[in-house]
N, C-alpha and C. Protein backbone atom coordinates (compact mmCIF):
# COMPACT_ATOMS: atom_id res chain seq x y z
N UNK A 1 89.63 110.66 153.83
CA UNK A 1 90.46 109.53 153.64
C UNK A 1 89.87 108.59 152.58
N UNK A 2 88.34 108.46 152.50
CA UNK A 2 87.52 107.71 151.83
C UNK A 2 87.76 108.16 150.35
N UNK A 3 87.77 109.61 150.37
CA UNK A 3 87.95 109.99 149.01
C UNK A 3 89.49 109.92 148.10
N UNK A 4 90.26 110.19 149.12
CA UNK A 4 91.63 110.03 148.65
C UNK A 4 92.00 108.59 147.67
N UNK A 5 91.48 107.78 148.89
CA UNK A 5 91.55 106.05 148.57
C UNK A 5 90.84 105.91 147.51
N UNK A 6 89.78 106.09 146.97
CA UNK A 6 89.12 106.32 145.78
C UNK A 6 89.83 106.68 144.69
N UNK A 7 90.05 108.04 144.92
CA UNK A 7 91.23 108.48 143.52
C UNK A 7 92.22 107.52 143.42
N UNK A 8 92.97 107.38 144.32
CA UNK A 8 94.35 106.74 143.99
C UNK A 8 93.66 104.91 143.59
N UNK A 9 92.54 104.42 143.91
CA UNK A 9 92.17 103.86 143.11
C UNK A 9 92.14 103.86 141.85
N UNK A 10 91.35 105.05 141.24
CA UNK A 10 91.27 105.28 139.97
C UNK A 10 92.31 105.38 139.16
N UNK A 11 93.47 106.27 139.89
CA UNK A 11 94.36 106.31 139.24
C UNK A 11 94.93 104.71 138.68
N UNK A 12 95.14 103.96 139.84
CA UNK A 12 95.84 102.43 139.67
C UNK A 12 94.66 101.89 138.60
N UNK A 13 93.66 102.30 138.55
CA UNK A 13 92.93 101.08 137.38
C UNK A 13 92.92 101.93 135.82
N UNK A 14 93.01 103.34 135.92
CA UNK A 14 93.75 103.60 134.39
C UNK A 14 95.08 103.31 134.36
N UNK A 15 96.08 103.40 135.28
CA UNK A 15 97.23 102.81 134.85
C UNK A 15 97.11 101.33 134.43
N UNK A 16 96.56 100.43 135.03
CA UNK A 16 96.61 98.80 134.87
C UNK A 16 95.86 98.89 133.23
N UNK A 17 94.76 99.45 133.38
CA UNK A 17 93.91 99.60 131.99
C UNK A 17 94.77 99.85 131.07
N UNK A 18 95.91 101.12 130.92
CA UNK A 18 96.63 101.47 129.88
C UNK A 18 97.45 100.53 129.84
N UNK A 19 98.28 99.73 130.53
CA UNK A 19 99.40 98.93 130.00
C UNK A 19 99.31 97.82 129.91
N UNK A 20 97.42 97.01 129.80
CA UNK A 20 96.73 95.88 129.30
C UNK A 20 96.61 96.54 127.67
N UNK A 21 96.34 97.63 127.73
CA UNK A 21 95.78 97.93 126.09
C UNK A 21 97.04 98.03 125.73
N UNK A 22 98.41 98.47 125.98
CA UNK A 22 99.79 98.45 125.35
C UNK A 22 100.24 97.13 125.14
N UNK A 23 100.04 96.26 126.05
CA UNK A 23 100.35 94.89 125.96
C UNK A 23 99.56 94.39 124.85
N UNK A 24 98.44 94.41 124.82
CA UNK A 24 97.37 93.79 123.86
C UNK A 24 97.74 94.41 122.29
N UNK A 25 98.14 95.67 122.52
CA UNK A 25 98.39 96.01 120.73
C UNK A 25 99.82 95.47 120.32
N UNK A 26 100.91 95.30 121.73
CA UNK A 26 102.10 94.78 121.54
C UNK A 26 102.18 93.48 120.97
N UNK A 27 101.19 92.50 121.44
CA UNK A 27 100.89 91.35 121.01
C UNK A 27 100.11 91.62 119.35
N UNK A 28 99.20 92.70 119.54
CA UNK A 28 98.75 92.46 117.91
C UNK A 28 99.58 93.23 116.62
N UNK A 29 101.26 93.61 117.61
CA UNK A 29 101.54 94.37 116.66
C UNK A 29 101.99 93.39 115.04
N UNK A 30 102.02 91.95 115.43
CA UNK A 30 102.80 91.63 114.74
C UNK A 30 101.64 90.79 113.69
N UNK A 31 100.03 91.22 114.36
CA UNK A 31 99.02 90.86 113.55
C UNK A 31 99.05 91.92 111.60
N UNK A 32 98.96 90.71 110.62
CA UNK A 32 99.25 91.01 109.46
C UNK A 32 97.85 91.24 108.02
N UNK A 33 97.46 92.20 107.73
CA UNK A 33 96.58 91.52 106.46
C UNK A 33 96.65 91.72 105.47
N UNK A 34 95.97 91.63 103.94
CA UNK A 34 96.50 91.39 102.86
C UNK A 34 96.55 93.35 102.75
N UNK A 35 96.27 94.09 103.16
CA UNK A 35 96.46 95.40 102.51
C UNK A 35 96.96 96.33 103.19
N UNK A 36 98.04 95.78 104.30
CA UNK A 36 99.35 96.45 104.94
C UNK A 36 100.42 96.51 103.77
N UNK A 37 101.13 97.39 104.07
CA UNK A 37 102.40 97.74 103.19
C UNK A 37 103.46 96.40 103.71
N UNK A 38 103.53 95.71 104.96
CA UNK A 38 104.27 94.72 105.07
C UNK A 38 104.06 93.74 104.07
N UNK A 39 103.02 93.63 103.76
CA UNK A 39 102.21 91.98 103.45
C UNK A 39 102.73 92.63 102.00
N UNK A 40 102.34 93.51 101.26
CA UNK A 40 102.53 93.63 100.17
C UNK A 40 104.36 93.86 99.31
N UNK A 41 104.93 94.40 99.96
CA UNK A 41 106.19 94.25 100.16
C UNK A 41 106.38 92.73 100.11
N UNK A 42 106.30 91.75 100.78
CA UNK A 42 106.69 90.64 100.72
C UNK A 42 106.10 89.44 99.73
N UNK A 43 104.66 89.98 99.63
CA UNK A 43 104.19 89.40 98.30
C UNK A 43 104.41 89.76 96.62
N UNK A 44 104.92 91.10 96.99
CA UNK A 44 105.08 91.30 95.30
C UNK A 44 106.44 91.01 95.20
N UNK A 45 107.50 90.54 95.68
CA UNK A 45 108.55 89.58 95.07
C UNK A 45 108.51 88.74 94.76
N UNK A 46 107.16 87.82 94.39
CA UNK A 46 106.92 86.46 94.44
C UNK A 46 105.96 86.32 93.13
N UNK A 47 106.24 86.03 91.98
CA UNK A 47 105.84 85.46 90.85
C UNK A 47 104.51 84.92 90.95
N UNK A 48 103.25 84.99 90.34
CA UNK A 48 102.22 84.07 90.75
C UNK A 48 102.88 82.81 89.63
N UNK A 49 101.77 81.84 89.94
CA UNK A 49 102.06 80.29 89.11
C UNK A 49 100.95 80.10 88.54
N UNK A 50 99.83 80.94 88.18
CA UNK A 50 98.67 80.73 87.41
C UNK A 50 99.18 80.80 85.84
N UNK A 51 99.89 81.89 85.81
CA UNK A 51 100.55 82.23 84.54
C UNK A 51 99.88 83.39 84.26
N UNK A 52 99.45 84.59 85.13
CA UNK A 52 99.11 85.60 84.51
C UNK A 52 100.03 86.49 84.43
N UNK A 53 101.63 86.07 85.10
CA UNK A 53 102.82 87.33 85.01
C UNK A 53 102.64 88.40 85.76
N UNK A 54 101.72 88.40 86.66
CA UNK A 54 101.68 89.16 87.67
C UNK A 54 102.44 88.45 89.29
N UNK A 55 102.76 89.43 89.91
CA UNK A 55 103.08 89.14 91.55
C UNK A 55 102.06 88.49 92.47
N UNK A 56 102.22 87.95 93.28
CA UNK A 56 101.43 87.86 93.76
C UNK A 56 100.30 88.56 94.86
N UNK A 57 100.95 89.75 94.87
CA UNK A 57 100.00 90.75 95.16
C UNK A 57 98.87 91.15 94.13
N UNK A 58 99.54 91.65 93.35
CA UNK A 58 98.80 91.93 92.24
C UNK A 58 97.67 90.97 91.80
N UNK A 59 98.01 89.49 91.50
CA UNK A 59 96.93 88.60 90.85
C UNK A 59 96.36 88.90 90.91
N UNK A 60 95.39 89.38 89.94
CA UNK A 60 93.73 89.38 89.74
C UNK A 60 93.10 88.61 88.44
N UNK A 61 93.88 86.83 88.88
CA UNK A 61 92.67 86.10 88.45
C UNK A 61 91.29 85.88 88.73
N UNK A 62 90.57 85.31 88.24
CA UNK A 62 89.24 84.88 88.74
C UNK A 62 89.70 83.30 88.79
N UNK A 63 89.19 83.58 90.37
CA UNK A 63 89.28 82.03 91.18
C UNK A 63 91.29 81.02 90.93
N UNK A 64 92.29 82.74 90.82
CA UNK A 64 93.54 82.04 91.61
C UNK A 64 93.63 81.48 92.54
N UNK A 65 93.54 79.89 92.90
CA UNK A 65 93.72 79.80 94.17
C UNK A 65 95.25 79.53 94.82
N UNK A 66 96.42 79.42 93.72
CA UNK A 66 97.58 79.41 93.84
C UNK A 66 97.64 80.72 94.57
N UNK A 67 97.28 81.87 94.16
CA UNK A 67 97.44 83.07 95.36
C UNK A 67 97.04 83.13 96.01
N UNK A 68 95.64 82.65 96.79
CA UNK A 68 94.98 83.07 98.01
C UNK A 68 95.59 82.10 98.75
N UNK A 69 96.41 80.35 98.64
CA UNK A 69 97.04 79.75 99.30
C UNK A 69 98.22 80.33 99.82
N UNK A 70 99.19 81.13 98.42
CA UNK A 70 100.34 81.77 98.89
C UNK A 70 100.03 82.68 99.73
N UNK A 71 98.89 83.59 99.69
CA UNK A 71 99.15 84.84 100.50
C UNK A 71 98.57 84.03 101.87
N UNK A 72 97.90 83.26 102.21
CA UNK A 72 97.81 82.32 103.55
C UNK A 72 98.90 82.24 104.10
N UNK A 73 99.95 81.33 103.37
CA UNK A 73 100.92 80.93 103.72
C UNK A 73 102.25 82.37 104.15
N UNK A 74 102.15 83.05 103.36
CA UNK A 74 102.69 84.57 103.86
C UNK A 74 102.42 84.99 104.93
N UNK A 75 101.21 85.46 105.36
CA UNK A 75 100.67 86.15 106.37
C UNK A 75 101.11 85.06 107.29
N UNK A 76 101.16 83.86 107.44
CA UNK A 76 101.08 82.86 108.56
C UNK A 76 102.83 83.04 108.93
N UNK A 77 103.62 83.09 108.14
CA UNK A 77 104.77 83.43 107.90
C UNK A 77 105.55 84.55 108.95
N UNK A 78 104.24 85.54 108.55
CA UNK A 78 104.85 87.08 108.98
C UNK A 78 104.41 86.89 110.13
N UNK A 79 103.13 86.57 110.38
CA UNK A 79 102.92 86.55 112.19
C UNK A 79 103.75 85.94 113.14
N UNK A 80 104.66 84.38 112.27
CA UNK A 80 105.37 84.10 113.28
C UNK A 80 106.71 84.72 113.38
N UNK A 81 106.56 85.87 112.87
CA UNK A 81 107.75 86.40 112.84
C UNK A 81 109.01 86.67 111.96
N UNK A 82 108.82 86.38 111.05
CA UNK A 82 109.53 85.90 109.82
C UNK A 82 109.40 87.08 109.32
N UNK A 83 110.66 88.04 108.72
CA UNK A 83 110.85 89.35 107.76
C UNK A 83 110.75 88.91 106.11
N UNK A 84 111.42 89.83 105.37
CA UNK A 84 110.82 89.58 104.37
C UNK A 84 112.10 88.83 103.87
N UNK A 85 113.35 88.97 104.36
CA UNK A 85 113.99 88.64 103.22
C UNK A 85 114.26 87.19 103.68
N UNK A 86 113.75 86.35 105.12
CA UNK A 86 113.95 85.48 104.94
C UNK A 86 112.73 84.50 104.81
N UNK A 87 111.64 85.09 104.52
CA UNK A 87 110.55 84.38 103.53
C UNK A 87 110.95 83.94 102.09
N UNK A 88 111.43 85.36 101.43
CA UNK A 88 112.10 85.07 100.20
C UNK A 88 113.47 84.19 99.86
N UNK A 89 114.30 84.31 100.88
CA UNK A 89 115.05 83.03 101.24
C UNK A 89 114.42 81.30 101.16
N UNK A 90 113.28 81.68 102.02
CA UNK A 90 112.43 79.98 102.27
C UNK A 90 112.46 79.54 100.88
N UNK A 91 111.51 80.74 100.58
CA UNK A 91 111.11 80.19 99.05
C UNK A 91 111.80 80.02 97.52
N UNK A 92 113.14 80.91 98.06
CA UNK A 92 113.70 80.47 96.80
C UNK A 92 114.52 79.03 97.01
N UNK A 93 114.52 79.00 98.56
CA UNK A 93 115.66 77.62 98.58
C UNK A 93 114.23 76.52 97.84
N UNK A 94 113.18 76.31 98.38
CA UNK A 94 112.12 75.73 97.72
C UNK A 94 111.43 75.61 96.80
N UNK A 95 111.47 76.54 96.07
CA UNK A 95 110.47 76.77 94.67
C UNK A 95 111.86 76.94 93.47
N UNK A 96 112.96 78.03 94.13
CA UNK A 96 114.14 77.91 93.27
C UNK A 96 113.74 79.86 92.39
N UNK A 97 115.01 80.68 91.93
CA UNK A 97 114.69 81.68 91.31
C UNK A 97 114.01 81.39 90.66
N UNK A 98 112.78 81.02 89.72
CA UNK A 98 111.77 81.43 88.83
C UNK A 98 111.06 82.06 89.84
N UNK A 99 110.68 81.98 90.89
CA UNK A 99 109.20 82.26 91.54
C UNK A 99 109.96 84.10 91.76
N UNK A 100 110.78 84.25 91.49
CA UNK A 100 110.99 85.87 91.66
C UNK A 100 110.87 86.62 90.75
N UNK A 101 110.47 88.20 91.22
CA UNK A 101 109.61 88.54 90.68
C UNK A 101 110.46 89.67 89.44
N UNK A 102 112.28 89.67 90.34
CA UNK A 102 113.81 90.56 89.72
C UNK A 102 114.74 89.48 90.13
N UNK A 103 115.42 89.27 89.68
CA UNK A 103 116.66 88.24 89.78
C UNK A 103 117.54 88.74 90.70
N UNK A 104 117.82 87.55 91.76
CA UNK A 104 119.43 87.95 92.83
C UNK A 104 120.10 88.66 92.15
N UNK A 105 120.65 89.72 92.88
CA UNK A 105 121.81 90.48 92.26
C UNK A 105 123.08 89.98 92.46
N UNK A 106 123.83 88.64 92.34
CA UNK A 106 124.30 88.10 92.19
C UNK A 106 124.80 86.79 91.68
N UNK A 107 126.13 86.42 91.08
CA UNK A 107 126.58 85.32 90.56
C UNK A 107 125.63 85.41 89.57
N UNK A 108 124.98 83.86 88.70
CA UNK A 108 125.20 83.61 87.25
C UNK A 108 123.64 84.67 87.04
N UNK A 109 122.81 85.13 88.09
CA UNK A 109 121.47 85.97 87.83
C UNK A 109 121.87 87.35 87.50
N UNK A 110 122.98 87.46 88.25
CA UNK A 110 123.69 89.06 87.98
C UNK A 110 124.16 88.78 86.50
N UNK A 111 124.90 87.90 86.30
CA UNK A 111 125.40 87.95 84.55
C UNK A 111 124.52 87.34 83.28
N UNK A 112 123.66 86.73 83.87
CA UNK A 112 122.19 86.66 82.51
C UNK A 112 121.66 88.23 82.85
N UNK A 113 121.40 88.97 83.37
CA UNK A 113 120.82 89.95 83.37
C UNK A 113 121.94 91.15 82.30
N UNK A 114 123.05 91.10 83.19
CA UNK A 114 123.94 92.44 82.55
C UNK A 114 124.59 91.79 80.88
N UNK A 115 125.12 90.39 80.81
CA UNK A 115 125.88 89.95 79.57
C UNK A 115 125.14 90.07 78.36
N UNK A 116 124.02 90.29 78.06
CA UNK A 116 123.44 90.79 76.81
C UNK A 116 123.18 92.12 76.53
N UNK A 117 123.61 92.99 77.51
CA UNK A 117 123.59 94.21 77.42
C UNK A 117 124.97 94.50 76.74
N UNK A 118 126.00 94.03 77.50
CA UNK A 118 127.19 94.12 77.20
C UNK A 118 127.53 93.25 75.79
N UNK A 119 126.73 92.47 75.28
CA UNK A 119 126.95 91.86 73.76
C UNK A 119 126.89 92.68 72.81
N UNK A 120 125.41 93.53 73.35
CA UNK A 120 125.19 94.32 72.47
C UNK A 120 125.54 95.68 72.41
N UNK A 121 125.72 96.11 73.05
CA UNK A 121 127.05 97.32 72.99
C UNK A 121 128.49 97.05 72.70
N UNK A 122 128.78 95.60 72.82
CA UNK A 122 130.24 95.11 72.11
C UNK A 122 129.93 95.25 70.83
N UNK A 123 128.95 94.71 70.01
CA UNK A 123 128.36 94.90 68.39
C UNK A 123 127.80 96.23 67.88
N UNK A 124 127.20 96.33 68.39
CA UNK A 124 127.15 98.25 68.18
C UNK A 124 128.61 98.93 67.78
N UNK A 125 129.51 99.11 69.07
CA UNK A 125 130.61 99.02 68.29
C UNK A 125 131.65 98.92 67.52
N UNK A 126 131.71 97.22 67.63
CA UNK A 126 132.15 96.57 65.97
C UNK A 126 131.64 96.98 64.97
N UNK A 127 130.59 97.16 65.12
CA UNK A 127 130.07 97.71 63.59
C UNK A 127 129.74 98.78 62.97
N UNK A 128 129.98 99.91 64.03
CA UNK A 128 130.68 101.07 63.94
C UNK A 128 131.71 101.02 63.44
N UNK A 129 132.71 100.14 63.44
CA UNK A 129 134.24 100.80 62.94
C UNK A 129 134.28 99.96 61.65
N UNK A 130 133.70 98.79 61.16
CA UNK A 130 134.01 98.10 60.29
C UNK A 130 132.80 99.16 59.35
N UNK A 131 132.08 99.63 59.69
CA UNK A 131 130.78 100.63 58.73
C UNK A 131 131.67 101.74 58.00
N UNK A 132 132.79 102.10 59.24
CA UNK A 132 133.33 103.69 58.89
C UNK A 132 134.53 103.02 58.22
N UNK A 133 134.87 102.21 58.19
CA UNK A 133 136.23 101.90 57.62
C UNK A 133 135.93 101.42 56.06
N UNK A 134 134.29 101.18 56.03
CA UNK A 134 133.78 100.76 54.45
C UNK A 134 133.38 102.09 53.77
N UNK A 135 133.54 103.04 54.69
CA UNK A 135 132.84 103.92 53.95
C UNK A 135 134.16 104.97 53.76
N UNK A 136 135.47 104.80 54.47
CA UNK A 136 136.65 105.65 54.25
C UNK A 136 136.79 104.34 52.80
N UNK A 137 137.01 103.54 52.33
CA UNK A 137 137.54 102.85 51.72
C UNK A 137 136.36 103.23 50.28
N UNK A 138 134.98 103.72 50.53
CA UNK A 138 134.38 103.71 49.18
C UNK A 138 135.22 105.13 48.60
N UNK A 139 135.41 105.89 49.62
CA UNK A 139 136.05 107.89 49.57
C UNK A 139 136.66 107.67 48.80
N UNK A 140 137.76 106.73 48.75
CA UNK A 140 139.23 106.75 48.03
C UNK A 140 138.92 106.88 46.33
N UNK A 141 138.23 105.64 46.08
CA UNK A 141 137.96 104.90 44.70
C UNK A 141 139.09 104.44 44.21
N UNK A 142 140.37 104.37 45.13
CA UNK A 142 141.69 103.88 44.25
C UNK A 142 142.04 104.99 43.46
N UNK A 143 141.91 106.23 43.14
CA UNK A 143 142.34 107.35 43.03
C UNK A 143 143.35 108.24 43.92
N UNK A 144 144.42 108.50 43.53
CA UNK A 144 145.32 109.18 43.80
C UNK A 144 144.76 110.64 44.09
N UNK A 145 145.26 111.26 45.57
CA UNK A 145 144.22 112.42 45.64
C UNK A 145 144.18 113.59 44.96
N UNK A 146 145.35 113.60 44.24
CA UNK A 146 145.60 114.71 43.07
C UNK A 146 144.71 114.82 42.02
N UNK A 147 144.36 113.27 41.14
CA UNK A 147 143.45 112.80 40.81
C UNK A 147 141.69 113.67 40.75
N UNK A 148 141.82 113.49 42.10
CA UNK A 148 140.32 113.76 42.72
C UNK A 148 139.91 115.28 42.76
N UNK A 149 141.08 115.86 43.33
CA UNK A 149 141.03 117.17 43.34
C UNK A 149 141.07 118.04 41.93
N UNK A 150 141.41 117.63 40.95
CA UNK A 150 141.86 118.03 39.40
C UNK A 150 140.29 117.69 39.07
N UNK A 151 139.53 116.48 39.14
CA UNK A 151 138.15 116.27 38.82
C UNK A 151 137.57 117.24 39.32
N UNK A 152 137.36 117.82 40.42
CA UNK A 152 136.07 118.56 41.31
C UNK A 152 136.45 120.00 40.48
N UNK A 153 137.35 120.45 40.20
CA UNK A 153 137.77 121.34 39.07
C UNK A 153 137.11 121.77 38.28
N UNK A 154 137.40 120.60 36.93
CA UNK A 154 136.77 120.32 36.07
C UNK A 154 135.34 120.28 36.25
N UNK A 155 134.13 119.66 37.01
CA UNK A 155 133.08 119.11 37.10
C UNK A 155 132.66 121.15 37.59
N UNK A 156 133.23 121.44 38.65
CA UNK A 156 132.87 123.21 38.79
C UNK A 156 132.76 123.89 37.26
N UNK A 157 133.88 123.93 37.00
CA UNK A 157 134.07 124.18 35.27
C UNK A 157 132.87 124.12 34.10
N UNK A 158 132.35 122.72 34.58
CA UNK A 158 131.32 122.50 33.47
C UNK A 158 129.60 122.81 33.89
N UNK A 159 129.42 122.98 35.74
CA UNK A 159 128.37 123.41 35.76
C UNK A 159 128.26 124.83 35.53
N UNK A 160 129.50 125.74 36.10
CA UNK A 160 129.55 127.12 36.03
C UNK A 160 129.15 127.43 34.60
N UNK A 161 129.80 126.63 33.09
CA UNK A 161 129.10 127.41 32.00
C UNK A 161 128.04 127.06 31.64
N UNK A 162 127.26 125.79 32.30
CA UNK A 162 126.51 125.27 32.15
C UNK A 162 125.07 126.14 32.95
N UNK A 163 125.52 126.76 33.68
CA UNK A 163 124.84 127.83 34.75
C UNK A 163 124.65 129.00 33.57
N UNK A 164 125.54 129.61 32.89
CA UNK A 164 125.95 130.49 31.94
C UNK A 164 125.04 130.34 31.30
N UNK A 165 124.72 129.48 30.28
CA UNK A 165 124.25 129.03 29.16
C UNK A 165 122.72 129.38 29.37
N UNK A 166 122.21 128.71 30.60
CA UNK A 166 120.70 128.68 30.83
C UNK A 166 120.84 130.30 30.90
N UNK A 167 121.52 130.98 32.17
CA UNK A 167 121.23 132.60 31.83
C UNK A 167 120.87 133.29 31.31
N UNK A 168 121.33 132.81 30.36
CA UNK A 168 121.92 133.76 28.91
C UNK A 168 120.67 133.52 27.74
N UNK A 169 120.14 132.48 27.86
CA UNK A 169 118.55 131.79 27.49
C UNK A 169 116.97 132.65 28.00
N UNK A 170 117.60 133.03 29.13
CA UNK A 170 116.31 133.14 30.06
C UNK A 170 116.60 134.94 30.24
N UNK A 171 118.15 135.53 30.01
CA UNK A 171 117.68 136.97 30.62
C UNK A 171 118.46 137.99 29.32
């Protein structure tokens, strides 16, 4: 009986043991640091402000402290729970689109991005047809095509004996 009570002891204190350590990682699941794929995901949408044009993942100034504050303020962010897109929300309502790192895909960020593409394939164009329409207009010369065709004639005419001549020199 002594021994029974024993086991089924044991058993109850690895069960209690396992679902303190499930609880405990449940609680640290939402623990964050700078070289998780979460943290980095949410920091490289974010512009640094040193001015090196890097993310703020990326920064590798010497002695940025604009990034080691932001990535503070991130991580503190993510632990309380906060995803990514409404960090990037916080911060654009606060800092405003510069601090991003690709422009909203929408309204006037969607059309500074695409409308100079589209300028310049509108001009590419245009100047395609006004190029080919200068260059049908040099073809002509204001010559009648009868004209033109009676020349290329003639001009055959004068290299063919002109072809002759050297021949006739040389063999």
């Amino acid at each position: 009986m002594k021994r029974k009570f024993s086991v089924v002891l044991l058993i109850v204190l690895f069960a209690l043991q396992a679902s303190l350590l499930n609880a405990h990682a449940a609680e640290n699941k939402n623990e964050y640091d700078y070289k998780s794929p979460e943290f980095k995901a949410v920091a490289s949408q974010f512009l640094c402000t040193c001015g090196c044009g890097q993310d703020h993942y990326a920064c590798d100034m010497a002695g940025c402290k604009n990034t080691d504050a932001f990535k503070k303020d991130l991580l503190s962010m993510m632990e309380q729970g906060m995803d990514k897109d409404e960090i990037r929300e916080y911060y654009v309502n606060t800092l405003g689109e510069e601090i991003l790192t690709a422009p909203e895909k929408k309204g006037f960020s969607l059309a500074a991005w695409v409308l100079p593409f589209a300028a310049l394939g509108g001009a590419g164009t245009g100047l395609f047809f006004v190029v080919r329409k200068w260059v049908k207009r040099q073809g002509d010369d204001g010559l009648p095509s009868e004209t033109v065709g009676e020349e290329d004639e003639v001009e055959g005419e004068i290299f063919s004996s002109m072809i002759d001549q050297e021949r006739k020199k040389y063999l």
